[in-house]
N, C-alpha and C. Protein backbone atom coordinates (compact mmCIF):
# COMPACT_ATOMS: atom_id res chain seq x y z
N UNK A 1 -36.55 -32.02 -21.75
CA UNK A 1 -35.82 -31.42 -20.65
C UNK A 1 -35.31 -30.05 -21.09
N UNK A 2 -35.55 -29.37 -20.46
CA UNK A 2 -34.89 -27.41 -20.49
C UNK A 2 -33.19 -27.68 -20.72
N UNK A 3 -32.95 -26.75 -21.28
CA UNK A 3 -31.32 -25.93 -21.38
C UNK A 3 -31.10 -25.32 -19.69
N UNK A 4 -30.66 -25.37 -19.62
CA UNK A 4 -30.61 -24.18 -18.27
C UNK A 4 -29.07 -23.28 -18.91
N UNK A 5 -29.78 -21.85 -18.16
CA UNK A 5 -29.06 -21.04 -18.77
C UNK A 5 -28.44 -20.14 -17.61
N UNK A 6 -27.28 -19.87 -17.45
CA UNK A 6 -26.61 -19.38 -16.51
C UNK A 6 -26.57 -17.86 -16.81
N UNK A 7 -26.72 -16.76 -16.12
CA UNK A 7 -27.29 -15.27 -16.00
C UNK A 7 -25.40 -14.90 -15.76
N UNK A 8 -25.09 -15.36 -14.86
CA UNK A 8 -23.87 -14.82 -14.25
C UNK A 8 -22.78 -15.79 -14.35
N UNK A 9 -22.41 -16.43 -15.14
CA UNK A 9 -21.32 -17.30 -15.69
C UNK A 9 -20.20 -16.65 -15.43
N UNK A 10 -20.07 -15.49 -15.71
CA UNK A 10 -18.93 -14.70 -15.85
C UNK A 10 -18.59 -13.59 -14.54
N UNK A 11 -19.20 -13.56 -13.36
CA UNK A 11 -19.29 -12.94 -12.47
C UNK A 11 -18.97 -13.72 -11.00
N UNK A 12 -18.21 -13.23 -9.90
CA UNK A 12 -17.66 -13.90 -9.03
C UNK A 12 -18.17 -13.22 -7.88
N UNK A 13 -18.33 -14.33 -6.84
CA UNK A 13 -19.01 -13.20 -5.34
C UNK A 13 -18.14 -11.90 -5.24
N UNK A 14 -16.53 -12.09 -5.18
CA UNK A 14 -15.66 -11.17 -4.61
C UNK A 14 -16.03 -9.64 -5.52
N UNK A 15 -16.78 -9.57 -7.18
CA UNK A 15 -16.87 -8.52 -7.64
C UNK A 15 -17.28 -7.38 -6.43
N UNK A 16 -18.48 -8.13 -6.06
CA UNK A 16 -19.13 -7.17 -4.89
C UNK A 16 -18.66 -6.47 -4.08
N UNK A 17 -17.30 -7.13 -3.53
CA UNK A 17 -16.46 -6.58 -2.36
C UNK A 17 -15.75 -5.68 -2.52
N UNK A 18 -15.71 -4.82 -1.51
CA UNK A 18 -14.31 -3.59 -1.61
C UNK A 18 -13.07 -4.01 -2.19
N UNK A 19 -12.91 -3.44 -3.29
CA UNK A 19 -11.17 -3.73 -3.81
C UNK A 19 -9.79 -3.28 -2.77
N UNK A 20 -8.90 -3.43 -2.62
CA UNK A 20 -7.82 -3.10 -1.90
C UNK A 20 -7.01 -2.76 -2.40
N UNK A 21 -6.37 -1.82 -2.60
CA UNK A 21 -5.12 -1.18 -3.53
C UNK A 21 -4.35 -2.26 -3.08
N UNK A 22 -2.61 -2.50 -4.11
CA UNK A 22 -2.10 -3.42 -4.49
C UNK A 22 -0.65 -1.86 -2.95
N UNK A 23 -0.33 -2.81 -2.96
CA UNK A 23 1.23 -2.31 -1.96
C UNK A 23 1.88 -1.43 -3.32
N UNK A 24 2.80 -0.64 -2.69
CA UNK A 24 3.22 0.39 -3.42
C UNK A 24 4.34 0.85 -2.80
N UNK A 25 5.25 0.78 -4.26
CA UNK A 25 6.60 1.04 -3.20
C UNK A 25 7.65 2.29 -3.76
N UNK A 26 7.85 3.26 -3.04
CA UNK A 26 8.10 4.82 -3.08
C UNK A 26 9.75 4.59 -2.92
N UNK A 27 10.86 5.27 -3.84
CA UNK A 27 11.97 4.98 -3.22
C UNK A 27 12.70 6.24 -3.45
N UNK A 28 13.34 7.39 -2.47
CA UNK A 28 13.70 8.51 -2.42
C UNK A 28 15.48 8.26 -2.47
N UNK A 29 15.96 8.58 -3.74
CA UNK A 29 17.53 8.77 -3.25
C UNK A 29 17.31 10.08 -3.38
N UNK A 30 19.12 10.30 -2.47
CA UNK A 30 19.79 11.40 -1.58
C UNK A 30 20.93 11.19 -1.90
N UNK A 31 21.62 12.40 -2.00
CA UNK A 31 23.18 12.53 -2.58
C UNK A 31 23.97 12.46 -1.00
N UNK A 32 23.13 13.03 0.10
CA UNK A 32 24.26 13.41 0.86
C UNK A 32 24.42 12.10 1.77
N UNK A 33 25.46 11.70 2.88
CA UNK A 33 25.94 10.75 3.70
C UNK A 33 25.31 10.89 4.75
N UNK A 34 25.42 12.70 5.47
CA UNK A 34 24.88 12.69 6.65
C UNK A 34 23.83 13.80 7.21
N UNK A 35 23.06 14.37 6.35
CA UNK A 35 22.19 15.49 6.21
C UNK A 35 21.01 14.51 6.20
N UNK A 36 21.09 14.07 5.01
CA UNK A 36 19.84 13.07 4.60
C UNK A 36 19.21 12.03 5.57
N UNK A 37 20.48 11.34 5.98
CA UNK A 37 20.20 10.26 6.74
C UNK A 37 19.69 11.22 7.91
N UNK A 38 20.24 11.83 8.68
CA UNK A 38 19.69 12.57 9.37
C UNK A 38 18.10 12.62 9.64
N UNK A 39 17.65 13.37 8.47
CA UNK A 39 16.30 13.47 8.51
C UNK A 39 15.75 12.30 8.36
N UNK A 40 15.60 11.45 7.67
CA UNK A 40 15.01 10.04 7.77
C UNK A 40 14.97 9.51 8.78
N UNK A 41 16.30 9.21 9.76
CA UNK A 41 16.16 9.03 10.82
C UNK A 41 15.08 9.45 12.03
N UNK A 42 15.11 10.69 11.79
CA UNK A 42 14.21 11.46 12.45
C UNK A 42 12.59 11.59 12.27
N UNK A 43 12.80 11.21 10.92
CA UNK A 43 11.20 11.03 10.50
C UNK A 43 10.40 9.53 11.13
N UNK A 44 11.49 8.60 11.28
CA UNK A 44 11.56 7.87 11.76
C UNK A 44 10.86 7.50 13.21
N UNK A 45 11.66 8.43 13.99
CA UNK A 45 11.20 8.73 15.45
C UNK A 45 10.19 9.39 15.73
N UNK A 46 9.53 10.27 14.63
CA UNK A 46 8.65 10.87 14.32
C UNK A 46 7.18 10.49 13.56
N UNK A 47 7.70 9.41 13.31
CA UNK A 47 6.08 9.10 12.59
C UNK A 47 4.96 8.90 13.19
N UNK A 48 5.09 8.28 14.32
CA UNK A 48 3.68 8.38 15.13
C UNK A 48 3.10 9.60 15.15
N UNK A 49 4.06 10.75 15.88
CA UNK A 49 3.56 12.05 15.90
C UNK A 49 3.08 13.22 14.58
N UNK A 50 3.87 12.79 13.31
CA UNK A 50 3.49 12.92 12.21
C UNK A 50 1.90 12.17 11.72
N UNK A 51 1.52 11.17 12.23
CA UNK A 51 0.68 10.35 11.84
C UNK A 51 0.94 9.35 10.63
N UNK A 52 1.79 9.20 10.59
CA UNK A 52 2.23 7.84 9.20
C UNK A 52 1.98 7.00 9.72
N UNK A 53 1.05 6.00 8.79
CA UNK A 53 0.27 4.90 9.04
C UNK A 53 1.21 3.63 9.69
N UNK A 54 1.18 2.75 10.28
CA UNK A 54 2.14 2.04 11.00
C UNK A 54 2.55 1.47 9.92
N UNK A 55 1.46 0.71 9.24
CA UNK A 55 1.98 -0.45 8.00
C UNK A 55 3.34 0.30 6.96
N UNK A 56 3.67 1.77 6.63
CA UNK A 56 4.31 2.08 6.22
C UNK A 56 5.65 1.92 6.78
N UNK A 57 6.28 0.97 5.85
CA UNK A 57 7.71 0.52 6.32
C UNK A 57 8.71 2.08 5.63
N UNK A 58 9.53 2.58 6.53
CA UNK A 58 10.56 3.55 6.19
C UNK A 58 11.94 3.28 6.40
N UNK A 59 12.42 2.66 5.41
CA UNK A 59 13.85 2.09 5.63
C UNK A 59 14.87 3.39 5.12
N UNK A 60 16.18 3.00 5.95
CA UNK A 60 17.21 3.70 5.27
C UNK A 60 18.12 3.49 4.10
């Protein structure tokens, strides 16, 4: 009877597939109370028209 010998032991279907970057998380401090917040806020109301991707959460 043969050995059988495995070619790809070490290889998984998913290699094949598009990888997906891992989440990533950006965190901006600000000295001021009400300048800063300000703009965030606003960027806020603004992101559609900016084009920021929806999935991007922008907290204060």
């Amino acid at each position: 009877m043969p050995v059988h010998t495995y070619t790809n032991w070490n290889s998984r279907p998913s290699d094949q597939e598009e990888q997906v970057e891992p989440f990533r998380k950006y965190y901006f401090i600000c000295e001021g109370a009400n300048t800063e917040t300000f703009y965030f806020e606003r960027l806020i109301d603004l992101r559609k028209e900016l084009g920021i991707h929806p999935l991007i959460d922008i907290r204060l």
